[in-house]
C-alpha atoms as a PDB file:
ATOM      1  CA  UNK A   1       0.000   0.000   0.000  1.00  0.00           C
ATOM      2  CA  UNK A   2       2.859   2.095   1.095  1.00  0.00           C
ATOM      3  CA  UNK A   3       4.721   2.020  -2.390  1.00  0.00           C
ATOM      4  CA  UNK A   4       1.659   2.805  -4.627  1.00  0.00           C
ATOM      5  CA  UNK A   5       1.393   5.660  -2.547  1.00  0.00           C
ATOM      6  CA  UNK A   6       4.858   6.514  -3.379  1.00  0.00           C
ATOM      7  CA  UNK A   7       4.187   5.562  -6.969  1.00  0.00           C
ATOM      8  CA  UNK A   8       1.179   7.984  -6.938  1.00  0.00           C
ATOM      9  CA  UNK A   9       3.244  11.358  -5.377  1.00  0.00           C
ATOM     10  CA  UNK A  10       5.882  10.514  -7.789  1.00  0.00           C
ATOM     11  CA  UNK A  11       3.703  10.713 -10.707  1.00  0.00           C
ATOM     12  CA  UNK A  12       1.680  13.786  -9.388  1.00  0.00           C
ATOM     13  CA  UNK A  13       2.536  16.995 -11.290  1.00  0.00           C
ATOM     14  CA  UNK A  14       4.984  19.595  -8.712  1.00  0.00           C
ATOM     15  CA  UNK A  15       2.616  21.975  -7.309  1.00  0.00           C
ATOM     16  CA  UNK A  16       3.090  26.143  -8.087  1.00  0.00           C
ATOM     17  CA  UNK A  17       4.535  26.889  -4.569  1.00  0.00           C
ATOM     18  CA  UNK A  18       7.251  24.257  -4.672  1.00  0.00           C
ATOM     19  CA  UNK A  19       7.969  25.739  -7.949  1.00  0.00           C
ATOM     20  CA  UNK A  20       7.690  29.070  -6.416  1.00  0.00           C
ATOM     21  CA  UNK A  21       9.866  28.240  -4.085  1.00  0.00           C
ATOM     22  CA  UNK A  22      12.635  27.261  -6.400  1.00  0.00           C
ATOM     23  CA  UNK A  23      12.729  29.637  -8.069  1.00  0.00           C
ATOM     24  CA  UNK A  24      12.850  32.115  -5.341  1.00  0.00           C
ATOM     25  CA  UNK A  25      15.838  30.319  -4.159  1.00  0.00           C
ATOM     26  CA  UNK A  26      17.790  30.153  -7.421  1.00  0.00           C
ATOM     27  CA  UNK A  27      17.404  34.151  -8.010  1.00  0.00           C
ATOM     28  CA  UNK A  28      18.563  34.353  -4.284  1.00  0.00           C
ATOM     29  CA  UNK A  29      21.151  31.936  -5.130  1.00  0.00           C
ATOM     30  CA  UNK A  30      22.061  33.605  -8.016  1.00  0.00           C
ATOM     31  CA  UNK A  31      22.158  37.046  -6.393  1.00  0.00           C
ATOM     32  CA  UNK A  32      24.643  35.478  -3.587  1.00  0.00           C
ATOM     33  CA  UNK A  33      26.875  34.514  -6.476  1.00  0.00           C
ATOM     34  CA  UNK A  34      27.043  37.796  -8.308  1.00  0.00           C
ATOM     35  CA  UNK A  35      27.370  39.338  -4.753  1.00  0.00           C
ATOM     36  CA  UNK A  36      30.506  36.811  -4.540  1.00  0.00           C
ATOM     37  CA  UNK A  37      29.124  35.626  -0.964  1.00  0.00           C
ATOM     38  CA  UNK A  38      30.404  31.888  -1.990  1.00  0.00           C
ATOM     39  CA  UNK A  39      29.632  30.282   1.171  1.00  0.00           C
ATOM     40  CA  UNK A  40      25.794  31.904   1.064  1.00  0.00           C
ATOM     41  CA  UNK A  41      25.351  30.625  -2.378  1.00  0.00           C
ATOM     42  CA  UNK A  42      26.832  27.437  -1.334  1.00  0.00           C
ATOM     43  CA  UNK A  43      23.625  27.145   1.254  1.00  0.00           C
ATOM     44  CA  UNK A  44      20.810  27.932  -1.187  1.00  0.00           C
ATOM     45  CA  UNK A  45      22.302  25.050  -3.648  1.00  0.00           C
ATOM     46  CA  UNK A  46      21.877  23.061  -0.772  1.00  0.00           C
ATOM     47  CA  UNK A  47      18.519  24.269  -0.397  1.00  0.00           C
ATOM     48  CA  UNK A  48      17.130  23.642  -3.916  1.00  0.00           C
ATOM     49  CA  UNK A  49      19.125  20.225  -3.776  1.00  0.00           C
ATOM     50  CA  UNK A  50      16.998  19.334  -0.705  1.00  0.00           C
ATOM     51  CA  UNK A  51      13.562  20.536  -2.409  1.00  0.00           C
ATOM     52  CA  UNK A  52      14.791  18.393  -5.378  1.00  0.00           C
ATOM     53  CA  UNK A  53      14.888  15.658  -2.854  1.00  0.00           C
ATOM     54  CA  UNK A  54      12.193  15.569  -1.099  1.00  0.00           C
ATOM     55  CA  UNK A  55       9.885  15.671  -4.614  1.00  0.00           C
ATOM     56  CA  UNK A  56      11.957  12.894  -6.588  1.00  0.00           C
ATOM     57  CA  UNK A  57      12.725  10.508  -2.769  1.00  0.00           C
ATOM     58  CA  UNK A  58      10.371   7.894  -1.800  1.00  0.00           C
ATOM     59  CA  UNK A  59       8.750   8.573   1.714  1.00  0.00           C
ATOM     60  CA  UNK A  60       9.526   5.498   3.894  1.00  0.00           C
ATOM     61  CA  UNK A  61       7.123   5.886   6.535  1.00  0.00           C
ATOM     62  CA  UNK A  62       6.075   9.595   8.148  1.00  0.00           C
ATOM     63  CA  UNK A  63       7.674   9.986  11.446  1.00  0.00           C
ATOM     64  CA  UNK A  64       6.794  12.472  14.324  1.00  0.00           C
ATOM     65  CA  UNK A  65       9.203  13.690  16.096  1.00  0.00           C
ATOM     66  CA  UNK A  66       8.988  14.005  20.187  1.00  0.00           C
ATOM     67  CA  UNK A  67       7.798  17.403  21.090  1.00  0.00           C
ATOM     68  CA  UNK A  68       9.888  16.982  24.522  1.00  0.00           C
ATOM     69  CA  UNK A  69      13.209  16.667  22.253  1.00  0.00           C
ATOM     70  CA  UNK A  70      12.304  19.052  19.343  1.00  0.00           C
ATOM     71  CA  UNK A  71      11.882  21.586  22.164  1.00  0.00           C
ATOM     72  CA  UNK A  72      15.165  20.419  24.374  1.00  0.00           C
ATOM     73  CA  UNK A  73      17.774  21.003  21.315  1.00  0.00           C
ATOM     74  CA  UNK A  74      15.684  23.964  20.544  1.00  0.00           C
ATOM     75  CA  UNK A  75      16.251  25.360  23.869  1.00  0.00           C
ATOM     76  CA  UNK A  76      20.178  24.335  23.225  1.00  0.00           C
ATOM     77  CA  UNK A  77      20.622  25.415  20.209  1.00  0.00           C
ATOM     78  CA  UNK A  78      18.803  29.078  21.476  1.00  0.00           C
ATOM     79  CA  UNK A  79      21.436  29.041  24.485  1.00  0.00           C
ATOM     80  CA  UNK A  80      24.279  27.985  22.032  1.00  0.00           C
ATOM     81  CA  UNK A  81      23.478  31.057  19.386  1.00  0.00           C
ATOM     82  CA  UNK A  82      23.382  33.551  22.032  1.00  0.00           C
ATOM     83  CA  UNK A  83      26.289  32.443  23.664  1.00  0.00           C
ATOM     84  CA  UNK A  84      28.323  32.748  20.838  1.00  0.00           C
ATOM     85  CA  UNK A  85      30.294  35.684  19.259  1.00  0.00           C
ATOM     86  CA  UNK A  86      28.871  36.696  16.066  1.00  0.00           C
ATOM     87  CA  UNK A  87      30.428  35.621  12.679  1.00  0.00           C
ATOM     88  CA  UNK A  88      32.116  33.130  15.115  1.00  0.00           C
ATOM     89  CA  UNK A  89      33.288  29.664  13.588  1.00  0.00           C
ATOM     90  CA  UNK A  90      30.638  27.972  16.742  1.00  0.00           C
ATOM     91  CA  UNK A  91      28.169  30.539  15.726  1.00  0.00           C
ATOM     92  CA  UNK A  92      28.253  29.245  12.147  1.00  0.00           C
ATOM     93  CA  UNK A  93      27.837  25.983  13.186  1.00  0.00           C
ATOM     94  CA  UNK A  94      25.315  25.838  15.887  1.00  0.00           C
ATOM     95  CA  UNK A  95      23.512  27.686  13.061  1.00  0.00           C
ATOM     96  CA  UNK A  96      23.708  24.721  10.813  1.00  0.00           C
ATOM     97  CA  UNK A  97      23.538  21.896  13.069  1.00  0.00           C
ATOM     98  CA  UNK A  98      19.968  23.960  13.815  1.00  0.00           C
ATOM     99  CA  UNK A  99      19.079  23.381   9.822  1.00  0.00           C
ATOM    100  CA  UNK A 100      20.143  19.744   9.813  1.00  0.00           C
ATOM    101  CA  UNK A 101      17.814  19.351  12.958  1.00  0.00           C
ATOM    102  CA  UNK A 102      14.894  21.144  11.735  1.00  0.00           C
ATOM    103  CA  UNK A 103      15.648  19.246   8.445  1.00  0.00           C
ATOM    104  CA  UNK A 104      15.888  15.821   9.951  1.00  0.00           C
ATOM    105  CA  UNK A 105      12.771  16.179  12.350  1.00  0.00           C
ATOM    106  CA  UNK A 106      10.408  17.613   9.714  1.00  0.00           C
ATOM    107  CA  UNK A 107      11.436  16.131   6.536  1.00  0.00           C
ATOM    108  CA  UNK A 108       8.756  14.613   4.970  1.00  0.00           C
ATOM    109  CA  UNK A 109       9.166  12.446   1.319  1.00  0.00           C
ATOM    110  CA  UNK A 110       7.625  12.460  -1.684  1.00  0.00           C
ATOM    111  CA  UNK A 111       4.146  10.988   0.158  1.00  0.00           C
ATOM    112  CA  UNK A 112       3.830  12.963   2.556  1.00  0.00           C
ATOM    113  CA  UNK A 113       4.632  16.346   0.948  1.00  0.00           C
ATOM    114  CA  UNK A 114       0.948  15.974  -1.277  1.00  0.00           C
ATOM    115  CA  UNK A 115      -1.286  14.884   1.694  1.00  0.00           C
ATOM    116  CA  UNK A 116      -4.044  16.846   2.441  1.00  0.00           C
ATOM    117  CA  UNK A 117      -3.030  20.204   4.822  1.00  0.00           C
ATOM    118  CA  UNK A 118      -5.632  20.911   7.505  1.00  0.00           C
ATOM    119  CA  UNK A 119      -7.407  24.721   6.792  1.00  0.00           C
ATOM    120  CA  UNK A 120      -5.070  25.806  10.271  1.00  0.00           C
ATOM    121  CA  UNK A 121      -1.682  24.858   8.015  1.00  0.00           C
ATOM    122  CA  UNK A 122      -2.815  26.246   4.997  1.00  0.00           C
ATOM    123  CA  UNK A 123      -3.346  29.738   6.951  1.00  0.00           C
ATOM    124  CA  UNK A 124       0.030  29.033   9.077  1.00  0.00           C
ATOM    125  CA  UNK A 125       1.647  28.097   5.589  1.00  0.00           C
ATOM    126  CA  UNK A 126       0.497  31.266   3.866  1.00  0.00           C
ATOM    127  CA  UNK A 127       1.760  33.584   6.380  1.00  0.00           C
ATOM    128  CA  UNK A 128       4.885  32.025   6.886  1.00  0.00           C
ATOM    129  CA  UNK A 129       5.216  32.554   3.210  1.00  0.00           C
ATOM    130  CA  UNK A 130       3.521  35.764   2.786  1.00  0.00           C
ATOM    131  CA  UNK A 131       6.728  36.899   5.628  1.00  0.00           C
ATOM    132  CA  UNK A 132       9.361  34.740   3.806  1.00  0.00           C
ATOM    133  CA  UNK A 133       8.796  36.638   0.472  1.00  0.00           C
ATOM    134  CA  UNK A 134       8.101  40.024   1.389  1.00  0.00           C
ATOM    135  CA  UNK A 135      11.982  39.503   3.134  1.00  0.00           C
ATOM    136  CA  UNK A 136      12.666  38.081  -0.206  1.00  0.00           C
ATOM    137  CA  UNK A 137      11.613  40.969  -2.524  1.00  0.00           C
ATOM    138  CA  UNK A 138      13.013  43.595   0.417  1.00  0.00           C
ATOM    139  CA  UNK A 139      16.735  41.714  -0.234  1.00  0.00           C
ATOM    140  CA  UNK A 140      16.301  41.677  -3.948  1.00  0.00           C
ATOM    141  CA  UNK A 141      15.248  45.418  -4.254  1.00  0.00           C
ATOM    142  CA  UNK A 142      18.102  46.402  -1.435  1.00  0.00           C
ATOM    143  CA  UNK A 143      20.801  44.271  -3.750  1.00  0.00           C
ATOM    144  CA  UNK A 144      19.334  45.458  -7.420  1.00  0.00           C
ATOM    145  CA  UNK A 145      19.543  49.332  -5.588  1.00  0.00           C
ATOM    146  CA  UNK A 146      22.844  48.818  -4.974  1.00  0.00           C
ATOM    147  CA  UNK A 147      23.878  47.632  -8.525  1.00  0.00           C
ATOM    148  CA  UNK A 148      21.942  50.663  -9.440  1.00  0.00           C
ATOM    149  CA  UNK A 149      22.954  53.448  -7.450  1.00  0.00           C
ATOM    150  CA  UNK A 150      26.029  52.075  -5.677  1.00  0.00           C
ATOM    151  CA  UNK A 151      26.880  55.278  -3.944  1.00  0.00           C
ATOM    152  CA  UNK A 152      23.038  55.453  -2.101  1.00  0.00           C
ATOM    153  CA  UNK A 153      22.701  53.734   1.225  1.00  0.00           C
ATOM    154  CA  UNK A 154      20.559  50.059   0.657  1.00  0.00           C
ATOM    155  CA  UNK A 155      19.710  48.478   3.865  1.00  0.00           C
ATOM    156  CA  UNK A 156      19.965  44.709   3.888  1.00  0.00           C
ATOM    157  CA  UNK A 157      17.542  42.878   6.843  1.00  0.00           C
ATOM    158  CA  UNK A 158      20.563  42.429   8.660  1.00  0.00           C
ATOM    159  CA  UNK A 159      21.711  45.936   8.644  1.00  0.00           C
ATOM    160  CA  UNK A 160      18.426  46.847   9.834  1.00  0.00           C
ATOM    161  CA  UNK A 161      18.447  44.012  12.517  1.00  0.00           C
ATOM    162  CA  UNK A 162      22.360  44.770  13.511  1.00  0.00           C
ATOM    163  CA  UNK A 163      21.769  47.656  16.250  1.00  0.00           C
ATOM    164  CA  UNK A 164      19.670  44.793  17.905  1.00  0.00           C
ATOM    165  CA  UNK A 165      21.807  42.227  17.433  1.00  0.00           C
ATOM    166  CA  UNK A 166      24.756  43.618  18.645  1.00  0.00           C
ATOM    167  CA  UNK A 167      23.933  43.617  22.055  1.00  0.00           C
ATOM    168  CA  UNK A 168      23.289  40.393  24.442  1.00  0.00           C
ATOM    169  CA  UNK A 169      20.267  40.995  25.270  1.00  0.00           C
ATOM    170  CA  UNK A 170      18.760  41.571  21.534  1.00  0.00           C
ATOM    171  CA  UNK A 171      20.992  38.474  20.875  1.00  0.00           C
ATOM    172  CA  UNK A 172      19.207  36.119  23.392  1.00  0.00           C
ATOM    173  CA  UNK A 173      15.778  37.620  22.198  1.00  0.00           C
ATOM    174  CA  UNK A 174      16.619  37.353  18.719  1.00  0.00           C
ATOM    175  CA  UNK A 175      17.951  33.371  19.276  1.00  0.00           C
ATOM    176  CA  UNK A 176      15.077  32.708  21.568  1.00  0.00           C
ATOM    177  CA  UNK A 177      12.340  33.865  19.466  1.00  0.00           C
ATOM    178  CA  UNK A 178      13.825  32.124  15.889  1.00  0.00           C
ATOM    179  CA  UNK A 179      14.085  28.716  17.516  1.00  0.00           C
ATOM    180  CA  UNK A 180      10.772  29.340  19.169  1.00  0.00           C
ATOM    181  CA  UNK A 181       9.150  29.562  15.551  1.00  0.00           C
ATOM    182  CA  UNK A 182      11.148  26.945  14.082  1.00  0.00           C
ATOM    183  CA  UNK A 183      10.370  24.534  17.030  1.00  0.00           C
ATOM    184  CA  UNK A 184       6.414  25.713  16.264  1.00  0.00           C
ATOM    185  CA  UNK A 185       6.748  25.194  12.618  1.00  0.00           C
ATOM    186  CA  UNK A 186       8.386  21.422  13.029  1.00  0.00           C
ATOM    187  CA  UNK A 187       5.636  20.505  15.766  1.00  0.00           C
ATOM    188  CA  UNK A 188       2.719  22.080  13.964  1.00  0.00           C
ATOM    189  CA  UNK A 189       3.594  20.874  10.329  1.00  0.00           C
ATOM    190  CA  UNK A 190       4.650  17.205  11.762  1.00  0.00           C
ATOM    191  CA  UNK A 191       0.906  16.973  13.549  1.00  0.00           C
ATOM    192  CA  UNK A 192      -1.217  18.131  10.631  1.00  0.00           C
ATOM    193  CA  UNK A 193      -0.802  14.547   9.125  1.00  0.00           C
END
């Protein structure tokens, strides 16, 4: 029964948001690479490698992860980011051992991805994106403003975000609140099947 599913998602046409989402992140992979930010482009070929994935993979089985432990390493992982000095080589990777976590708790195969989403994950799904793009489109008009007009000031989301971040407080709050939401996101996605 399993397999036919399988057999079924493969054969079902990629839905326009997965293709949205590609090709958001190969024009923000492309802008990384004209930017000559190697290591950032480097992440969003990772990224459309994974979405690649998880259309073309057979599901073996949805899993749920354990709230308890989805919310321990989030709580880690919160301390760990705070902790850290910025741009630090621990910084960079408690911030992708918090990816491969997220990844590896909510990924879901080719099955799983085309199950029905409850009305409350739609809405959750839709503002999530709604947020995600409109941070999108700011970065891409910030980075095409500088090509344009490279003597004007363009403010990046991190430029704006910097004042905050640079002090420990902001830094705790800022850590505490992203894991929060990706902890939210992994339990609330996982439950709607």
């Amino acid at each position: 029964m399993e397999r036919g599913s399988d057999a079924a998602a493969r054969r079902a046409p990629v839905r326009w948001p997965v293709v949205c989402w590609l090709v958001i992140l190969v024009l923000i992979g492309v802008a990384q690479l004209v930017r000559g930010e190697w290591f950032d482009s480097a992440v969003f070929l990772v990224a459309i490698a994974l979405v690649c994935c998880s259309i073309l993979l057979p599901s073996h089985g949805a899993h749920r992860p354990r709230p308890d432990l989805v919310v321990f390493a989030a709580t880690v992982l919160a301390a760990a980011v705070a902790l850290l000095p910025r741009h630090s080589t621990g910084m960079i990777v408690a911030v992708l051992v918090t990816g491969v976590a997220a990844l590896v708790a909510s990924w879901p195969g080719a099955a799983s991805v085309r199950r029905a989403w409850t009305p409350g994950l739609r809405r959750l799904a839709v503002a999530w994106a709604v947020i995600l793009v409109a941070g999108c489109l700011w970065e891409l008009a910030q980075f095409i403003a500088g090509r344009i007009a490279p003597t004007q000031p363009s403010f990046a989301l991190s430029d704006l975000v910097d004042p905050l971040l640079d002090t420990e407080l902001g830094k705790a709050v800022f850590a505490g609140a992203w894991l929060s939401c990706g902890a939210f996101l992994v339990l609330r996605g996982r439950r709607s099947g």
